[in-house]
Protein backbone atom coordinates (compact mmCIF):
# COMPACT_ATOMS: atom_id res chain seq x y z
CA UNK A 1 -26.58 52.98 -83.24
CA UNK A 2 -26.33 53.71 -79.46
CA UNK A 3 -23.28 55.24 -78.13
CA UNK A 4 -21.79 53.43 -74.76
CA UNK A 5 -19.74 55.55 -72.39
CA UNK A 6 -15.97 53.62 -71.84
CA UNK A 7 -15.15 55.46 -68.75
CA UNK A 8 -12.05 56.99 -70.83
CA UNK A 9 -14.25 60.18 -71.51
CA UNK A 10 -14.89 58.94 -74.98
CA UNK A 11 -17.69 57.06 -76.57
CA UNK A 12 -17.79 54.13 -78.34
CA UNK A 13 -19.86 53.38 -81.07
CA UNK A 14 -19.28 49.47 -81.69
CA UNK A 15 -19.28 49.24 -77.76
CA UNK A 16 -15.98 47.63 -77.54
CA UNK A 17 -14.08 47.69 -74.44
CA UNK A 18 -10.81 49.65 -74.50
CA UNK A 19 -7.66 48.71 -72.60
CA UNK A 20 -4.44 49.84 -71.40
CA UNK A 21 -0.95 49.00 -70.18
CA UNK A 22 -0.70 51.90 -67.34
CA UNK A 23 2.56 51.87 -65.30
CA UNK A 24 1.66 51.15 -61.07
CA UNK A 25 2.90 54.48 -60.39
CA UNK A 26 0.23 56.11 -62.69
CA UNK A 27 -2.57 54.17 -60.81
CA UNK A 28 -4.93 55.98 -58.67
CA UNK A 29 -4.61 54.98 -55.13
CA UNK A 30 -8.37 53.33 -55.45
CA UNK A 31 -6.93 50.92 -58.04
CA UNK A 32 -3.85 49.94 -56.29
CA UNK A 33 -5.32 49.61 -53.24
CA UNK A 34 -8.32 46.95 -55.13
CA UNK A 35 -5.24 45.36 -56.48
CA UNK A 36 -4.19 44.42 -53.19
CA UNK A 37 -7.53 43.28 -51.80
CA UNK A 38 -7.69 41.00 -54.79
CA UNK A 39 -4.66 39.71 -53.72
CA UNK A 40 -5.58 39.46 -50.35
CA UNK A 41 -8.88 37.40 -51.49
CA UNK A 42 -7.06 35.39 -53.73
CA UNK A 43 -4.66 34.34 -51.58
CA UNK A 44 -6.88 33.29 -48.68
CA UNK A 45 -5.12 35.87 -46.43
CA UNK A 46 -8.54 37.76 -46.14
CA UNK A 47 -11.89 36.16 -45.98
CA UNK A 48 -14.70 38.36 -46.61
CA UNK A 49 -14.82 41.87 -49.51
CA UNK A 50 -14.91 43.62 -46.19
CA UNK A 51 -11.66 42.13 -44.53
CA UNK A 52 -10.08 42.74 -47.56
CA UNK A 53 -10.58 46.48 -47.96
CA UNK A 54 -10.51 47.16 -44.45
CA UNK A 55 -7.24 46.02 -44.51
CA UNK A 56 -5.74 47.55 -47.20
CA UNK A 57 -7.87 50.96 -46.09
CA UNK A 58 -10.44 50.70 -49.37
CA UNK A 59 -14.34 51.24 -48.67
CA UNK A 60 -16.09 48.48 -50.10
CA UNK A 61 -18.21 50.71 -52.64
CA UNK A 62 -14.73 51.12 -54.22
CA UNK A 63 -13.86 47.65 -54.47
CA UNK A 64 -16.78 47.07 -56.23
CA UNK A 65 -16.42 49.94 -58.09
CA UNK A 66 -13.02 48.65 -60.05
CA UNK A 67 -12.53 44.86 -59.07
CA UNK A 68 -13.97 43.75 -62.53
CA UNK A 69 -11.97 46.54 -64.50
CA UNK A 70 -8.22 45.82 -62.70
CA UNK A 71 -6.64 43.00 -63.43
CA UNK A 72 -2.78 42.26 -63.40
CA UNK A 73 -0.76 41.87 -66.59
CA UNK A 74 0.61 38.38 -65.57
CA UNK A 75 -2.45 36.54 -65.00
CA UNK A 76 -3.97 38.27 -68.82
CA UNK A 77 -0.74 36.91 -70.04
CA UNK A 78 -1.44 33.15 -68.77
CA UNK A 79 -5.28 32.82 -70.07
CA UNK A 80 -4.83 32.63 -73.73
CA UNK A 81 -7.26 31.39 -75.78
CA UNK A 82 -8.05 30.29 -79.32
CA UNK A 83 -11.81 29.42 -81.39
CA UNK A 84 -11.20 26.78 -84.10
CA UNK A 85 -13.68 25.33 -86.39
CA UNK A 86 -13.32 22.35 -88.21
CA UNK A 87 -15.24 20.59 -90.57
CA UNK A 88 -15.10 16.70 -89.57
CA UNK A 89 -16.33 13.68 -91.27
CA UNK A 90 -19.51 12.13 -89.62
CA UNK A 91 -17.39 8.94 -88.21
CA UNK A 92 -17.54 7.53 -84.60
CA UNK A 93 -14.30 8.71 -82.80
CA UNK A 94 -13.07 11.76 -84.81
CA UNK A 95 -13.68 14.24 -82.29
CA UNK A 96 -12.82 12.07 -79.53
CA UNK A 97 -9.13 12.24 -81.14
CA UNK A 98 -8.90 15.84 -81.85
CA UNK A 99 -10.32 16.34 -78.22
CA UNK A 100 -7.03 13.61 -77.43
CA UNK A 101 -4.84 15.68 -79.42
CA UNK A 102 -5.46 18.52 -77.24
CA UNK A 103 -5.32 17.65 -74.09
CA UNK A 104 -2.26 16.06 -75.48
CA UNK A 105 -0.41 18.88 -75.97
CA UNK A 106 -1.96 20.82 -72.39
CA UNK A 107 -4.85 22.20 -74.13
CA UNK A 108 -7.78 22.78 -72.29
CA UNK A 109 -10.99 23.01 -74.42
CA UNK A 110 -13.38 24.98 -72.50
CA UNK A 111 -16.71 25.24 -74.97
CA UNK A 112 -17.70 22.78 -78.02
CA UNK A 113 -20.59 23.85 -80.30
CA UNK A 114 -21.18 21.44 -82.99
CA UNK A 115 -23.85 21.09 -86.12
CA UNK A 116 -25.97 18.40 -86.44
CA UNK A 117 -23.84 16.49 -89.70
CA UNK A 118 -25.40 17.21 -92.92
CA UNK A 119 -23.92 15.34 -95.81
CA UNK A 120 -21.46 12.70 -93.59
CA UNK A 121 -19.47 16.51 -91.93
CA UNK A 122 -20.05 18.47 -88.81
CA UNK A 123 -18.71 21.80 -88.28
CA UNK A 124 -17.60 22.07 -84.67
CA UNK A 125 -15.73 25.30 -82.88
CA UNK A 126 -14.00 25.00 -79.80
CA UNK A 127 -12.37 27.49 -77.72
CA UNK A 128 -9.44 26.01 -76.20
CA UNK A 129 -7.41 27.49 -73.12
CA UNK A 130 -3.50 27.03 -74.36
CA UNK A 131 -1.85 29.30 -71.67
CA UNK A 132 -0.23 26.13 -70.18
CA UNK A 133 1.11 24.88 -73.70
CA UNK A 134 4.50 25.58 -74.87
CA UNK A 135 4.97 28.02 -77.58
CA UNK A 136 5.90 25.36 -79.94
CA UNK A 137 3.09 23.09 -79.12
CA UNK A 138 0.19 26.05 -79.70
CA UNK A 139 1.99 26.82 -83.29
CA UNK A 140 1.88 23.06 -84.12
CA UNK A 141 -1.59 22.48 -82.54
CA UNK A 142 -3.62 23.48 -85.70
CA UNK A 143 -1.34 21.47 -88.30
CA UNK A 144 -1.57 18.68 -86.05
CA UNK A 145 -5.37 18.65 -85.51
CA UNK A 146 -5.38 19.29 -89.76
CA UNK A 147 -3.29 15.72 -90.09
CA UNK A 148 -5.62 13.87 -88.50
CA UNK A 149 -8.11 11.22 -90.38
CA UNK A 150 -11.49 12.89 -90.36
CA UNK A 151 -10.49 16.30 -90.31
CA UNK A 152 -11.39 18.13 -93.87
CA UNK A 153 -10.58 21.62 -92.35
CA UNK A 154 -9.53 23.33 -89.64
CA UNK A 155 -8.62 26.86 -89.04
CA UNK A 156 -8.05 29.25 -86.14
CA UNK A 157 -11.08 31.86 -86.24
CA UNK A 158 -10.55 33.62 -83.01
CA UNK A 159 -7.69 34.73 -80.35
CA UNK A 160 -8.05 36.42 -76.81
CA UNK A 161 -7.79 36.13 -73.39
């Protein structure tokens, strides 16, 4: 199996990425600095990559170098995301309701991959964006997706940002 470099001085063998909660004052100027110009991009304040790290005294190259690597811990902390699958019954509306269900409760279901049904069921997975549901209503999501008519399983296979 290949080996892929992580940046950390270490190699991976599975290739996954590594991260880390580092304190701002342990940052490398580079870093902070491509923090800012993110900022500055994000906010409309600056323009153009170039504005941006001329600004906040970064060389492009630089900004390049780490903008896809840095990201702040609040905005990891709003994107989080689920995968269900479900089995459903091969009926006209089923999915429209669990699709209801979740916007219902500020769900935001950003893929849907489902199997042609076989046998009157479908196995669809969805991953669904719940950072703007309330911690009680993304604990109750999958029990209330399991109540519905239609639904002959459902279970959370995945969780990330």
């Amino acid at each position: 199996m290949a080996q892929r470099h992580t940046g950390t001085g270490e190699s991976r063998e599975d290739g996954a990425e590594r991260y880390f909660l580092v304190r701002e004052d342990m940052l490398p100027e580079a870093v902070l600095k491509t923090i800012q110009a993110k900022e500055l991009l994000a906010s409309g304040e600056a323009k153009t990559v170039h504005e941006a790290a001329e600004r906040v005294g970064l060389s492009r190259s630089a900004f390049y170098k780490y903008k896809d690597g840095v990201h702040p811990l609040s905005k990891l902390e709003r994107e989080r995301l689920v995968t269900l699958s479900m089995d459903l019954e091969h009926r006209s509306g089923i999915l429209s309701r669990v699709l209801a269900t979740i916007a219902g409760l500020e769900g935001n279901v950003l893929t849907i991959h489902q199997t042609i049904p076989l046998q009157g069921m479908a196995n669809v997975v969805l991953s669904v964006d719940i950072s703007q549901m309330s911690d009680s209503d993304a604990a109750r999501l999958l029990e209330t997706i399991r109540g519905q008519d239609g639904v002959r399983r459902a279970a959370v296979v995945g969780r990330g940002a």
